[in-house]
N, C-alpha and C. Protein backbone atom coordinates (compact mmCIF):
# COMPACT_ATOMS: atom_id res chain seq x y z
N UNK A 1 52.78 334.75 152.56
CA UNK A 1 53.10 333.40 152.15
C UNK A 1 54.05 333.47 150.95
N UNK A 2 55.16 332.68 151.12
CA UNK A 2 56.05 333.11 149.93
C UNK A 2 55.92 332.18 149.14
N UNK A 3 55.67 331.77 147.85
CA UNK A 3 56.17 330.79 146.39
C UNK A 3 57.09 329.79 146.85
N UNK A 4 57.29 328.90 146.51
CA UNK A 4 58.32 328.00 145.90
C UNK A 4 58.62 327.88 144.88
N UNK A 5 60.21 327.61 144.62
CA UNK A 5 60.09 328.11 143.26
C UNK A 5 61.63 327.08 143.18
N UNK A 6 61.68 326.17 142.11
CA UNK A 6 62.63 325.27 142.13
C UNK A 6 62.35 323.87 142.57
N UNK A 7 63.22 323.26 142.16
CA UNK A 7 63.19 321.47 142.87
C UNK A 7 63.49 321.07 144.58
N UNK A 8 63.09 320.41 145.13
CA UNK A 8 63.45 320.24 146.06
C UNK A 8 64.71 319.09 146.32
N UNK A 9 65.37 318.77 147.24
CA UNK A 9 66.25 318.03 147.42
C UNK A 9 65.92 316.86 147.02
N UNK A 10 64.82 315.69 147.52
CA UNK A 10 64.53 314.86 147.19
C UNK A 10 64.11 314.44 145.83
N UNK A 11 63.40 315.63 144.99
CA UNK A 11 62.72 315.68 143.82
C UNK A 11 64.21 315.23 142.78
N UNK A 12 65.26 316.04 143.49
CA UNK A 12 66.40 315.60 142.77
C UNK A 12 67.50 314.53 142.69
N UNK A 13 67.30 314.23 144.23
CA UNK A 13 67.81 312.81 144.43
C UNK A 13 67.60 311.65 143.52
N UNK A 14 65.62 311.83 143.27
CA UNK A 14 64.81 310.66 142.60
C UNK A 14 65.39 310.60 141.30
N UNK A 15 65.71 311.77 140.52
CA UNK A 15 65.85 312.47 139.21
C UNK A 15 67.33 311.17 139.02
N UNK A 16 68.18 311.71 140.01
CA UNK A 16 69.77 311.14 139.92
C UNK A 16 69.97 309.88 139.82
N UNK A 17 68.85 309.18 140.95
CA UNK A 17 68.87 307.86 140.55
C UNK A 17 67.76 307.44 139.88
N UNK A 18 67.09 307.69 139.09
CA UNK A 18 66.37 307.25 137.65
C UNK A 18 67.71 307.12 136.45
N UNK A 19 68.31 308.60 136.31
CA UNK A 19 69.24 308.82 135.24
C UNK A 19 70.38 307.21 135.65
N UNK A 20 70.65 307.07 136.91
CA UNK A 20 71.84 306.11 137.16
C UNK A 20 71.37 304.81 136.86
N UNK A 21 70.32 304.62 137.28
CA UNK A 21 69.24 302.86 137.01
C UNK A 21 69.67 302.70 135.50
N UNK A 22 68.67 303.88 134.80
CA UNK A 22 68.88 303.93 132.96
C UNK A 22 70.27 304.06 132.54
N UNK A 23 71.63 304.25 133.10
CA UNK A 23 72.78 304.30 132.63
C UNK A 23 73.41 303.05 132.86
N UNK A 24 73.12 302.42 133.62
CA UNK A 24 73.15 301.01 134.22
C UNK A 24 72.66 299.79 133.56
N UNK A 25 71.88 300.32 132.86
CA UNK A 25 70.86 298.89 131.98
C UNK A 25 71.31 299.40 130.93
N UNK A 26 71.72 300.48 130.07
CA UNK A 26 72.30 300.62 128.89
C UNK A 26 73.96 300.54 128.16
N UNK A 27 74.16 300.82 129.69
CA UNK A 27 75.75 300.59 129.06
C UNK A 27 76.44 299.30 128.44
N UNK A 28 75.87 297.89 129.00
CA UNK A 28 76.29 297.15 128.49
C UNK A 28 75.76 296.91 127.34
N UNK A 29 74.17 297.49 127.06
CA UNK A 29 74.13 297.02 125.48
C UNK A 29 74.78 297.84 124.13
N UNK A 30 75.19 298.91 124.47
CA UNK A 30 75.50 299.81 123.70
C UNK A 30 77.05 298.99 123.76
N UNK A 31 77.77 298.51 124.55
CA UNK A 31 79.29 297.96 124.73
C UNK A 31 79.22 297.17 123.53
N UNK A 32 78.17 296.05 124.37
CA UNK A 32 77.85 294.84 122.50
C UNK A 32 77.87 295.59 121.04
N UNK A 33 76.72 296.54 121.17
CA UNK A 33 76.86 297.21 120.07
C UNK A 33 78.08 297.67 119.28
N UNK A 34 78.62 298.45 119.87
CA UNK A 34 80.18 298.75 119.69
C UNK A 34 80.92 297.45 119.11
N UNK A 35 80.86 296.25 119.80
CA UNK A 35 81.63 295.31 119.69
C UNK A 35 81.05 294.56 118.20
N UNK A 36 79.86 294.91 118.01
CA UNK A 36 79.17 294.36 117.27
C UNK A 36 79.25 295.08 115.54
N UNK A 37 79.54 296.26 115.86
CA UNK A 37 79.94 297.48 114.41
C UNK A 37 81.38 296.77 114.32
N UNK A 38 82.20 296.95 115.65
CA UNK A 38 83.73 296.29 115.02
C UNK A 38 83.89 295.21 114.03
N UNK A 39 83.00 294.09 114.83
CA UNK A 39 83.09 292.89 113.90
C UNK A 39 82.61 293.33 112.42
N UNK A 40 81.74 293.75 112.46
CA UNK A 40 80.84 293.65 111.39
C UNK A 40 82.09 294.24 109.90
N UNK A 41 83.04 294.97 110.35
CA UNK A 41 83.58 295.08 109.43
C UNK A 41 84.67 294.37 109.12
N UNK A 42 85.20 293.59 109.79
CA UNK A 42 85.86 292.40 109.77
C UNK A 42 85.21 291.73 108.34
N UNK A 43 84.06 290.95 108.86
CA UNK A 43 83.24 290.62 107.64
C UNK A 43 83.12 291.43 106.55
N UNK A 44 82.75 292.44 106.77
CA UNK A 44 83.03 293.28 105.33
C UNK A 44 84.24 293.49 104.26
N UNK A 45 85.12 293.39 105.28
CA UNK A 45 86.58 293.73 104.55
C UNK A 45 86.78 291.57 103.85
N UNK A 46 86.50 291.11 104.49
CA UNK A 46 86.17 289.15 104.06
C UNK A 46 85.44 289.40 103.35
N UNK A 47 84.68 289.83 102.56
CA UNK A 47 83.69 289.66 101.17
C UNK A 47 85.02 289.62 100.36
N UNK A 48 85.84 290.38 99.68
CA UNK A 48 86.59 290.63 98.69
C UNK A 48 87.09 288.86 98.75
N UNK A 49 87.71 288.42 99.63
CA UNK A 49 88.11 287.20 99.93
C UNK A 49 87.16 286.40 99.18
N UNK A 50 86.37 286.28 99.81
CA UNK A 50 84.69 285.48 99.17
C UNK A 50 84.88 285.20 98.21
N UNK A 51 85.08 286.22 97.11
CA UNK A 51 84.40 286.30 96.26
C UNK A 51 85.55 285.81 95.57
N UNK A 52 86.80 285.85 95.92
CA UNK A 52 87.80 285.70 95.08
C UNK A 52 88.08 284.06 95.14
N UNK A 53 87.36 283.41 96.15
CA UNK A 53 87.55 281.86 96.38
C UNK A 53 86.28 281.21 95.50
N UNK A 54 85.12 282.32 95.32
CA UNK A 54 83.47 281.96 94.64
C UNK A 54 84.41 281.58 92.92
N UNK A 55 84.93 283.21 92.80
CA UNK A 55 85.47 282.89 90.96
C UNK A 55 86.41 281.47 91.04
N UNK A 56 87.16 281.52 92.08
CA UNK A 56 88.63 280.44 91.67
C UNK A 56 87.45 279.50 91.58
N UNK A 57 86.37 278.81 92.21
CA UNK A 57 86.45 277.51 92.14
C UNK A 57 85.37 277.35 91.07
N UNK A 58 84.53 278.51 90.71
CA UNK A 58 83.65 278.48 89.13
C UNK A 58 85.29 278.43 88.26
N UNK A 59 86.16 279.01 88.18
CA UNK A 59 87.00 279.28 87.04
C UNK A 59 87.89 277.65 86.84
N UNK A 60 88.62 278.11 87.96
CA UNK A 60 89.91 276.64 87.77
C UNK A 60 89.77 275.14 88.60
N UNK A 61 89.06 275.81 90.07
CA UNK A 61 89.04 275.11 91.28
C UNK A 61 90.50 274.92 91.35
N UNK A 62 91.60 274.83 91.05
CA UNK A 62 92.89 274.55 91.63
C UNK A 62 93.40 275.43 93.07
N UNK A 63 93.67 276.97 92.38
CA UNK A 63 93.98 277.69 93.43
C UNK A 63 92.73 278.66 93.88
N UNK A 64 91.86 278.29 95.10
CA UNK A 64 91.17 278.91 95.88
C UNK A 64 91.49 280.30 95.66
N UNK A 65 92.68 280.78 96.53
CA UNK A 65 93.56 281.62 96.77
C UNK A 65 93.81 282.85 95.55
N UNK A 66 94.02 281.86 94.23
CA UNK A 66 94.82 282.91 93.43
C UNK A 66 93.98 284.01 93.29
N UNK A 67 94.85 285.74 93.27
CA UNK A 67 94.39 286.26 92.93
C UNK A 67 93.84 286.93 94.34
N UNK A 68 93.90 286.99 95.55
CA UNK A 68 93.92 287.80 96.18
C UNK A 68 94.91 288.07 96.91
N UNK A 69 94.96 289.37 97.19
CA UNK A 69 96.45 290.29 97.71
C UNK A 69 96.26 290.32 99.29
N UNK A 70 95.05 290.17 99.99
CA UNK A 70 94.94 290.23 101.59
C UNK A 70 94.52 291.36 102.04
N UNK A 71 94.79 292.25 103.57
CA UNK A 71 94.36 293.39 103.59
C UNK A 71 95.51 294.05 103.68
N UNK A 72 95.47 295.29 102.75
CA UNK A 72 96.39 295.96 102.59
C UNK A 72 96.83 296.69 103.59
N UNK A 73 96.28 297.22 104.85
CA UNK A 73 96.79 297.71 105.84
C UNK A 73 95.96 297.28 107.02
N UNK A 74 95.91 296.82 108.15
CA UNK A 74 95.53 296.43 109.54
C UNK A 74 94.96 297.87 109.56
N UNK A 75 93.57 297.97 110.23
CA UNK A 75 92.96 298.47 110.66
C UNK A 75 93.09 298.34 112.50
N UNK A 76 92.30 299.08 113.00
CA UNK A 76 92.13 298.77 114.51
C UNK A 76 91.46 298.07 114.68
N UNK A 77 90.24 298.22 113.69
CA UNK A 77 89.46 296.37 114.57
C UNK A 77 89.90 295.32 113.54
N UNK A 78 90.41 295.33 112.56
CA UNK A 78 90.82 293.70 111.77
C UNK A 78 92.41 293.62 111.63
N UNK A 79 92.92 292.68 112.16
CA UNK A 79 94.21 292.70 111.91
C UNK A 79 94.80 292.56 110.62
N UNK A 80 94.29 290.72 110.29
CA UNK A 80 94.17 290.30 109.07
C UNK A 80 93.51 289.43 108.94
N UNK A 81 93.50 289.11 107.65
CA UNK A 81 92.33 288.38 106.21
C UNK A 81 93.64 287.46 105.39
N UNK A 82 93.15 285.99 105.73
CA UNK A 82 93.89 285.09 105.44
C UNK A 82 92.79 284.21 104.24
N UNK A 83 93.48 283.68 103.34
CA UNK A 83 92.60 282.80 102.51
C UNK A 83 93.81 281.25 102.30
N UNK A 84 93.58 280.71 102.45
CA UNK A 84 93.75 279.17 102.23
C UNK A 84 93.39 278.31 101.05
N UNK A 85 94.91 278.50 99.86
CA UNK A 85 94.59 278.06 98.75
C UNK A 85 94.20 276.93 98.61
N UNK A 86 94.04 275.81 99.39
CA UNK A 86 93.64 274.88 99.18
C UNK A 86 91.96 274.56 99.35
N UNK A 87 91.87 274.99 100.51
CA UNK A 87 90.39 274.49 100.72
C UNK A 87 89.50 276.01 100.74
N UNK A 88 89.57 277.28 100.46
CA UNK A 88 88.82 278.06 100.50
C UNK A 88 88.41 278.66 102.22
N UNK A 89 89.37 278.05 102.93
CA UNK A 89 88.95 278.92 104.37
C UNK A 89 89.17 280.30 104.09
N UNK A 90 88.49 281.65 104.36
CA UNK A 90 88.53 282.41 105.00
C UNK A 90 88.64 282.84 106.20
N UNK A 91 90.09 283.51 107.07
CA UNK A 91 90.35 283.55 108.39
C UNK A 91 90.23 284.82 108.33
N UNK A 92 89.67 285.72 109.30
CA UNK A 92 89.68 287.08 110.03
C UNK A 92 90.14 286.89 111.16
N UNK A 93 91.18 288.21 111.36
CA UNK A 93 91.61 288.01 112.38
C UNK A 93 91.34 289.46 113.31
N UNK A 94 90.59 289.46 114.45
CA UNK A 94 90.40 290.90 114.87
C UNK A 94 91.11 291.18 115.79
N UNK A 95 91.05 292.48 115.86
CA UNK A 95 92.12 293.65 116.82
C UNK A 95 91.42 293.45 117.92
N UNK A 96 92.28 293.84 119.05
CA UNK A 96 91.62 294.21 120.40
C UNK A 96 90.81 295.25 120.50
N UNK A 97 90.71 296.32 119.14
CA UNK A 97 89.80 297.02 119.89
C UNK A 97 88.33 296.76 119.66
N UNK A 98 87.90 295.51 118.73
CA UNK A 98 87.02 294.59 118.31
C UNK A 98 87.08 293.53 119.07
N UNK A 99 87.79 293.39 120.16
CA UNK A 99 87.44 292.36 121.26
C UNK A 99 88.39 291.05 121.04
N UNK A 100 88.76 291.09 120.13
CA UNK A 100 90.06 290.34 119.89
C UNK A 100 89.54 288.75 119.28
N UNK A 101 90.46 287.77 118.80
CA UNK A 101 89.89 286.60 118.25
C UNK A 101 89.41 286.12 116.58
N UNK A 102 89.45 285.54 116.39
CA UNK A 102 89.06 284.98 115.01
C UNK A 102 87.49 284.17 114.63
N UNK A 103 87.79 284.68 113.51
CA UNK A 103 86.22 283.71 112.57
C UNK A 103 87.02 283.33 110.86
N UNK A 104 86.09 282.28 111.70
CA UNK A 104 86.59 281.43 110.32
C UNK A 104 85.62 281.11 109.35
N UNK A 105 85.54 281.74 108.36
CA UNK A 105 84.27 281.10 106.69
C UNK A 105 84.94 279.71 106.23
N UNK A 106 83.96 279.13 106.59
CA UNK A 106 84.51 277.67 106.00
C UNK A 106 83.62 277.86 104.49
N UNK A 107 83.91 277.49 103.35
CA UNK A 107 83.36 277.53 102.28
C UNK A 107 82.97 276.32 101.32
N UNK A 108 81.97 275.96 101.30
CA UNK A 108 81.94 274.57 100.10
C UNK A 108 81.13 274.98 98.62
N UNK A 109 82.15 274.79 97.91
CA UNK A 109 82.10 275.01 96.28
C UNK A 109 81.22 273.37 95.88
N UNK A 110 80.71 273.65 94.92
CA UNK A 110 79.53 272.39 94.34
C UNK A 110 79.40 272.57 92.82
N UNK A 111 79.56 271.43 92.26
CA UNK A 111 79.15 270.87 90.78
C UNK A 111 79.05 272.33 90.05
N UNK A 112 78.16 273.47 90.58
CA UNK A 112 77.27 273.95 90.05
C UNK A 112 77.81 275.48 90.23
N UNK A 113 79.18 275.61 90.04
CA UNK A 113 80.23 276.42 90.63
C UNK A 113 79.49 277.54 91.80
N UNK A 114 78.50 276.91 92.44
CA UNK A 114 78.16 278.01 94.00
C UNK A 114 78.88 277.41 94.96
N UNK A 115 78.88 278.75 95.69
CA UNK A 115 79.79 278.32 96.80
C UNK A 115 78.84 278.78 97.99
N UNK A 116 78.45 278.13 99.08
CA UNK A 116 78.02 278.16 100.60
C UNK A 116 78.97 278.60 101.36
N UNK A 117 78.60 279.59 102.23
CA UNK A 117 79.26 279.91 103.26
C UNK A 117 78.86 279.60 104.55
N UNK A 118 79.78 278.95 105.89
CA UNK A 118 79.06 278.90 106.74
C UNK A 118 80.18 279.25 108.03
N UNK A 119 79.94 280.32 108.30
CA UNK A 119 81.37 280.82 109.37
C UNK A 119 81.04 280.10 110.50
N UNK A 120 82.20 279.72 111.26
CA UNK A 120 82.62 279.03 112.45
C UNK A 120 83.20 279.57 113.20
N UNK A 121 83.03 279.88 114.97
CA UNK A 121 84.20 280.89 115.50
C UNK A 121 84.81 280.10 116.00
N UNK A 122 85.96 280.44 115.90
CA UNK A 122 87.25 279.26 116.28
C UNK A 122 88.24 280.28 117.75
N UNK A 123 87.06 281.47 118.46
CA UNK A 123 88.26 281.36 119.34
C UNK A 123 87.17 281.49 120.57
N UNK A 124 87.66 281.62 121.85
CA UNK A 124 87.28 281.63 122.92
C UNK A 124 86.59 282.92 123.13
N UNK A 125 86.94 284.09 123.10
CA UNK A 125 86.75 285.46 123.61
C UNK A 125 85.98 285.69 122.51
N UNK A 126 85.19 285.14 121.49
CA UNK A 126 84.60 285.58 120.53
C UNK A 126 83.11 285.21 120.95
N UNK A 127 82.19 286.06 120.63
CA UNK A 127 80.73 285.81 121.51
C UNK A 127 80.22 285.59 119.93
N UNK A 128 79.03 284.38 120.22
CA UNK A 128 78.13 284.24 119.07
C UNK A 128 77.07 285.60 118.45
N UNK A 129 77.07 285.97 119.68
CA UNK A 129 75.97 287.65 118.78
C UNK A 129 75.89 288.36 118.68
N UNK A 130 77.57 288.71 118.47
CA UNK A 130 78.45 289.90 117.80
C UNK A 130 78.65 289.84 116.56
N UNK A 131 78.35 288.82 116.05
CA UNK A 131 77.90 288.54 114.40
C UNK A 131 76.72 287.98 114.31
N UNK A 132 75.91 288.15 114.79
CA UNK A 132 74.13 287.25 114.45
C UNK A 132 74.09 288.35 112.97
N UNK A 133 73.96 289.64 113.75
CA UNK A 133 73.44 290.31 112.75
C UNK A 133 73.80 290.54 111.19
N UNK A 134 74.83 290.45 111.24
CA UNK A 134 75.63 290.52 110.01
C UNK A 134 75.03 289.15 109.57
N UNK A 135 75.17 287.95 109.93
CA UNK A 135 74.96 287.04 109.01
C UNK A 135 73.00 286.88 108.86
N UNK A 136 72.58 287.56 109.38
CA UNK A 136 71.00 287.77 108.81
C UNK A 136 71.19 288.42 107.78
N UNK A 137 71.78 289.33 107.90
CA UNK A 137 71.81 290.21 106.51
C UNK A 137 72.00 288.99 105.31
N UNK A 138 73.44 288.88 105.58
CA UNK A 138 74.20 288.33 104.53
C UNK A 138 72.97 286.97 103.87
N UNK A 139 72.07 286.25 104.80
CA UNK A 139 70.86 285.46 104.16
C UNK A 139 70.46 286.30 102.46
N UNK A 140 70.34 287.33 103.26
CA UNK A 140 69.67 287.97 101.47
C UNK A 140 70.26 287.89 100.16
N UNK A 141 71.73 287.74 100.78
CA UNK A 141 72.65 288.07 99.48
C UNK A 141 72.75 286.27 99.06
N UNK A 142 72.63 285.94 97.39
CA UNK A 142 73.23 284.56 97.09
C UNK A 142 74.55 284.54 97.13
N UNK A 143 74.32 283.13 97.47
CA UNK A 143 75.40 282.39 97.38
C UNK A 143 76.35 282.18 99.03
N UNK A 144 75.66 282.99 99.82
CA UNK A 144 76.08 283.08 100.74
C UNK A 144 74.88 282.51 102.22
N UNK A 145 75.41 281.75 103.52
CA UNK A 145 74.48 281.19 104.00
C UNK A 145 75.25 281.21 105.40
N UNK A 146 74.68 281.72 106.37
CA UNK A 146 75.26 281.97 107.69
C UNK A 146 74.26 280.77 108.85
N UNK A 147 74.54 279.72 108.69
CA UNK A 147 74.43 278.83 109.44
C UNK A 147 75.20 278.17 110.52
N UNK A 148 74.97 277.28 111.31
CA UNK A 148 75.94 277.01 112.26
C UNK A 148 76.15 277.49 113.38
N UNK A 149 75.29 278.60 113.65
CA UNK A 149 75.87 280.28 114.79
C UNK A 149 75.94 279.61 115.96
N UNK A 150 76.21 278.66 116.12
CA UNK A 150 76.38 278.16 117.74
C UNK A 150 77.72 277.31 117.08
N UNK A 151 78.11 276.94 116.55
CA UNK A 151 79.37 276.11 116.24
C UNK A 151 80.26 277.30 117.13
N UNK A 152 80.67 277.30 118.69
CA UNK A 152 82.01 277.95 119.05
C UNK A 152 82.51 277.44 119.41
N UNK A 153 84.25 277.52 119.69
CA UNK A 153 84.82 276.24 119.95
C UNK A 153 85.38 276.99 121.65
């Protein structure tokens, strides 16, 4: 009587399609993910902005704006970082390899020189919960308030 010794054909078939089922249900969340680190630094590189519209309107309130230079070089996922001396918008603008599209920080300054933040996505191809996470975070930090997350246009 001889041993067996090894997998059999079928044993490996089952194997191939387990591994293919599980590659199948993960790939798209790991895609989001991806899409979801891109953004996230979009927003990151928009703090400097923030903060420079938080001082203007504790300091002068005239120019939102003054006093920031923008992003100094386009990255692959952020193109550019626009600020709007008048009213304190913050615009990001992302690369295609961040899925492409804009967010917009709308900002309201108060009596009490704080400023609220509440981003708005202003483009089509931009999914609401490719930034959820980032703006949970950002709850912790003052002065800052990520409300609205369904405002897409």
């Amino acid at each position: 009587m001889s041993r067996m010794r090894g997998f059999s054909l079928i044993e490996l078939m089952i194997s191939v399609a387990i591994v293919a089922i599980l590659a199948v249900l993960a790939f798209p969340a790991y895609q989001d993910y991806a899409v979801r680190s891109r953004k996230s630094e979009g927003l990151v590189l928009a703090t400097e902005a923030k903060n420079v519209v938080t001082e203007n309107a504790a300091t002068s309130g005239a120019d939102l704006g003054l006093g920031y230079v923008g992003l100094h070089t386009a990255t692959r996922n952020v193109r550019a970082i626009q600020v709007n001396s008048l009213n304190g918008i913050v615009t990001v603008e992302f690369g295609e390899a961040a899925g492409g599209g804009a967010a917009l920080a709308h900002s309201e300054c108060f009596r009490d020189f704080s400023c609220s933040w509440s981003p708005y996505f202003i483009s089509h191809r931009m999914e609401v919960y490719w930034l959820r996470s980032s703006c949970e975070a950002a709850r912790a930090m003052p002065l800052i308030t990520c409300c609205r997350l369904s405002a897409q246009v």
